[in-house]
C-alpha atoms as a PDB file:
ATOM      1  CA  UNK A   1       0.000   0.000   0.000  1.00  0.00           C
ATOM      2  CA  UNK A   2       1.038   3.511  -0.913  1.00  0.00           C
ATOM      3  CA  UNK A   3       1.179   6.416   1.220  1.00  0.00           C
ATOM      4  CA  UNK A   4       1.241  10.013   0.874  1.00  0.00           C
ATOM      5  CA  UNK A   5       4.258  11.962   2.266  1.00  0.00           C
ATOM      6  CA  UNK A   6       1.610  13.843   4.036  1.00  0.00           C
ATOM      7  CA  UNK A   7       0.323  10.510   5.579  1.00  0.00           C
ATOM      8  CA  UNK A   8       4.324   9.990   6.495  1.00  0.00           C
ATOM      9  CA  UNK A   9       4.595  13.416   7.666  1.00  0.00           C
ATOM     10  CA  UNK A  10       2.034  12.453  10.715  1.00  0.00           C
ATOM     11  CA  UNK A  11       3.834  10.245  12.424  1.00  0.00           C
ATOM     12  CA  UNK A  12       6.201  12.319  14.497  1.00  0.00           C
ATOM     13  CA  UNK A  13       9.510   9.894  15.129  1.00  0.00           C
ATOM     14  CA  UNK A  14      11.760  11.831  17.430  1.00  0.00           C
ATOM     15  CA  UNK A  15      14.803  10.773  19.552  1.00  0.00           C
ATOM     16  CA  UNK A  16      15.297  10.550  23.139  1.00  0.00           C
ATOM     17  CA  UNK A  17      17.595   9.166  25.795  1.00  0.00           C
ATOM     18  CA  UNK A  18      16.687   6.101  28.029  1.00  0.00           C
ATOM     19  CA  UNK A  19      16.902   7.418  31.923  1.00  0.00           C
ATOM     20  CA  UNK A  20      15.275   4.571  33.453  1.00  0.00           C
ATOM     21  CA  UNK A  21      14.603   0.796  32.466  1.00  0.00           C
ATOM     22  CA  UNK A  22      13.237  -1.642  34.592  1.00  0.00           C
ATOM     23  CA  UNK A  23      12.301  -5.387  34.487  1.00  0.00           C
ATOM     24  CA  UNK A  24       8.717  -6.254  33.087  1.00  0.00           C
ATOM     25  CA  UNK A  25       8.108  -9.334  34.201  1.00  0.00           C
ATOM     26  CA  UNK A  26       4.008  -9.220  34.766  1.00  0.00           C
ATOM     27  CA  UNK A  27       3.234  -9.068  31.054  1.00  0.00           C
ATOM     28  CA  UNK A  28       2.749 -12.513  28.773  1.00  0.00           C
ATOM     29  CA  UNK A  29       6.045 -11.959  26.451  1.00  0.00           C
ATOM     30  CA  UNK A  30       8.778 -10.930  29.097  1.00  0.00           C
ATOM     31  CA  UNK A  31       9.418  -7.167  28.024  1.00  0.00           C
ATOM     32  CA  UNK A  32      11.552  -3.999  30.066  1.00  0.00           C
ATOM     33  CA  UNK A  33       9.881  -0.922  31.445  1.00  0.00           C
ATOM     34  CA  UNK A  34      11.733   2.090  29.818  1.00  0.00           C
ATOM     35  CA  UNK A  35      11.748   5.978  30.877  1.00  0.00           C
ATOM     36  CA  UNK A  36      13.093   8.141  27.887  1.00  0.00           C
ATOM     37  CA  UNK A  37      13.979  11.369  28.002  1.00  0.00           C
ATOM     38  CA  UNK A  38      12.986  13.336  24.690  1.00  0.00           C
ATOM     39  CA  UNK A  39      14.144  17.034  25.659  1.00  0.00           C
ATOM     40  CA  UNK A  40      12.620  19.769  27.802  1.00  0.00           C
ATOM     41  CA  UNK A  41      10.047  20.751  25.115  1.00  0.00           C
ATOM     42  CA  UNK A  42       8.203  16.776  24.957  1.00  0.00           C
ATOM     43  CA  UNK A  43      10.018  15.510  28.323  1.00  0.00           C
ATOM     44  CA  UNK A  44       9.820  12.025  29.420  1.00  0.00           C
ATOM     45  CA  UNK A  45       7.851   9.700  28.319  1.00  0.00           C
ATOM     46  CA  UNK A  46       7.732   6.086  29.054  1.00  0.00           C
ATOM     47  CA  UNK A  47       7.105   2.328  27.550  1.00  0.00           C
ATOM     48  CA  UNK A  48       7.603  -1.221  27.367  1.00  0.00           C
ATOM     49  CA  UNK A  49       9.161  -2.627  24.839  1.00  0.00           C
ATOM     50  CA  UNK A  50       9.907  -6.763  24.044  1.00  0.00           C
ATOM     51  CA  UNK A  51      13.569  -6.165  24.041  1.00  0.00           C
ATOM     52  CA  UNK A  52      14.842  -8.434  26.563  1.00  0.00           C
ATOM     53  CA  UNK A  53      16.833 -11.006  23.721  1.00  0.00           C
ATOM     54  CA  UNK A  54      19.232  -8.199  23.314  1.00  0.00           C
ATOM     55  CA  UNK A  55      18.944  -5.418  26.236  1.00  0.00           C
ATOM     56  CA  UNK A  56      19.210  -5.746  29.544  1.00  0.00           C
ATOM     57  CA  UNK A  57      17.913  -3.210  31.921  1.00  0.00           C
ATOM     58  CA  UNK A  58      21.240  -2.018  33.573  1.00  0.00           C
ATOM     59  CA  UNK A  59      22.868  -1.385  30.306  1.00  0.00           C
ATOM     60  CA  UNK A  60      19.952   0.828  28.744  1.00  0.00           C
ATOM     61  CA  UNK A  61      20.413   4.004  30.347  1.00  0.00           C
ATOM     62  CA  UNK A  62      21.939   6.622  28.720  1.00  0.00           C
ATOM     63  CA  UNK A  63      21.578   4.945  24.987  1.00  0.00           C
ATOM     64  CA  UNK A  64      19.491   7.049  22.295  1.00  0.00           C
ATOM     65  CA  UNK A  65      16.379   5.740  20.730  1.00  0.00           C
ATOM     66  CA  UNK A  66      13.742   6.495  17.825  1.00  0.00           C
ATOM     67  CA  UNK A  67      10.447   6.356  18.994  1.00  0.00           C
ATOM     68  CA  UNK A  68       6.504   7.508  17.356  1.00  0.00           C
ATOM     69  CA  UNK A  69       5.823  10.035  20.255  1.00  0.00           C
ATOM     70  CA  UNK A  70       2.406  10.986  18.660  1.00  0.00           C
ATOM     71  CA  UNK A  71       0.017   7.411  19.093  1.00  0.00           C
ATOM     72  CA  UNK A  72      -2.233   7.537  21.796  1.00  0.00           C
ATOM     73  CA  UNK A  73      -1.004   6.344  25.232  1.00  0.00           C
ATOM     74  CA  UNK A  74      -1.970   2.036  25.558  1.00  0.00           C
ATOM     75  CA  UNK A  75      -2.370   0.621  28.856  1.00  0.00           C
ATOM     76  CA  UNK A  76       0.192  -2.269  28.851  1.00  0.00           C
ATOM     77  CA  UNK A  77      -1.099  -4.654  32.574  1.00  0.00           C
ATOM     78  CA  UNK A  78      -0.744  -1.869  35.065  1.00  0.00           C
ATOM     79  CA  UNK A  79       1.902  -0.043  33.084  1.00  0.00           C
ATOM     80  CA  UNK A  80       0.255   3.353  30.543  1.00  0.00           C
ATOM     81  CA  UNK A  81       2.987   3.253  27.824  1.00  0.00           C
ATOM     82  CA  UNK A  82       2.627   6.820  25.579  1.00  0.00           C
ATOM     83  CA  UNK A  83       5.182   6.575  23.059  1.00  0.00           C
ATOM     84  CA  UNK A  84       6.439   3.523  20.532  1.00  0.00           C
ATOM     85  CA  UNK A  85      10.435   2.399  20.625  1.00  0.00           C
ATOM     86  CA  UNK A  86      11.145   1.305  17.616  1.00  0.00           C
ATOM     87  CA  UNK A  87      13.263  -1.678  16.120  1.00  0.00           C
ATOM     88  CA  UNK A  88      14.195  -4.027  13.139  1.00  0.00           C
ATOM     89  CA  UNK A  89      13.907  -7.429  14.006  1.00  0.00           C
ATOM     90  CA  UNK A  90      16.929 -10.058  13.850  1.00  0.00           C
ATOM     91  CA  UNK A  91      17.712 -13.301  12.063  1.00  0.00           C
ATOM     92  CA  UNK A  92      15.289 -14.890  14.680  1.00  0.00           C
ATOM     93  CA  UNK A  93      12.046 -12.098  14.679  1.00  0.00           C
ATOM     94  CA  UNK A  94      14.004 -10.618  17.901  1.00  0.00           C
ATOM     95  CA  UNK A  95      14.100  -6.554  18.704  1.00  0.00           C
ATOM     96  CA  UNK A  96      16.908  -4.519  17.543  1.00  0.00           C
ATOM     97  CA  UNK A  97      16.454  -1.145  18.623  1.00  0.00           C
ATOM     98  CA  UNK A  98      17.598   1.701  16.283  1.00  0.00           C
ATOM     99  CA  UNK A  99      18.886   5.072  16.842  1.00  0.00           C
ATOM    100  CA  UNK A 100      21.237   7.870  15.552  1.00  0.00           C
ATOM    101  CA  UNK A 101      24.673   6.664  14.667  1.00  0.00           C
ATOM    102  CA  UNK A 102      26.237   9.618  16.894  1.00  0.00           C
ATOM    103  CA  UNK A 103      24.806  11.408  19.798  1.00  0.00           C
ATOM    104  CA  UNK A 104      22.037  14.035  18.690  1.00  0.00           C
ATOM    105  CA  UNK A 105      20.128  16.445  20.783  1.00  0.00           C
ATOM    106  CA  UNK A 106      16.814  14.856  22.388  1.00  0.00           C
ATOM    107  CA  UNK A 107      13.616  15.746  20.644  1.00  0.00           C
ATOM    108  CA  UNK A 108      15.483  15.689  17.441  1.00  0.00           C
ATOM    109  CA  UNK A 109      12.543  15.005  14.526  1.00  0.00           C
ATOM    110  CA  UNK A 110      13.249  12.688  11.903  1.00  0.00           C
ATOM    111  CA  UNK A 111      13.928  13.540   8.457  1.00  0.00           C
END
């Protein structure tokens, strides 16, 4: 399916740093609580993400990460997540989170 860039232009992908990730262990598929920090005009925002083949929660912290910060907030157990990490997956359908090749301002829009 085709889009329009216009259609593109909605979804508002912006980078942030990870301040805070915790173990998720209530959900179904095990997953990590993450706190990202997108810059002092969107702030922090947080979400889970199914990451935990690659990441582990002590070593997330201060990497930078893409994430949709326009979708509406989803209730994830007891946990609101408001934005969407985002990732390519592996050789085996696992997360591989993406982000800027150097260090870039938070809140940086992608373009």
């Amino acid at each position: 399916m085709d889009i329009t860039f216009d259609d593109f232009a909605k979804v508002d992908v912006r980078v942030g740093t990870i301040v805070r990730a915790e173990p998720f262990p209530e959900v179904r598929k095990p997953a990590i609580k993450l706190w990202v920090d997108f810059g002092t005009d969107i702030g922090e925002k947080k979400t889970s993400a199914q990451i935990t083949r690659h990441y582990d929660p002590d070593t997330l912290p201060g990497r930078q990460v893409a994430a949709v910060i326009n979708f509406p907030p989803r209730q994830i157990g007891k946990f609101m997540s408001e934005v969407l990490v985002l990732g390519f997956p592996d050789d085996d359908g696992e997360v591989v989170l993406i982000g800027p090749g150097h260090p870039v301002p938070d809140g940086g829009k992608l373009y």
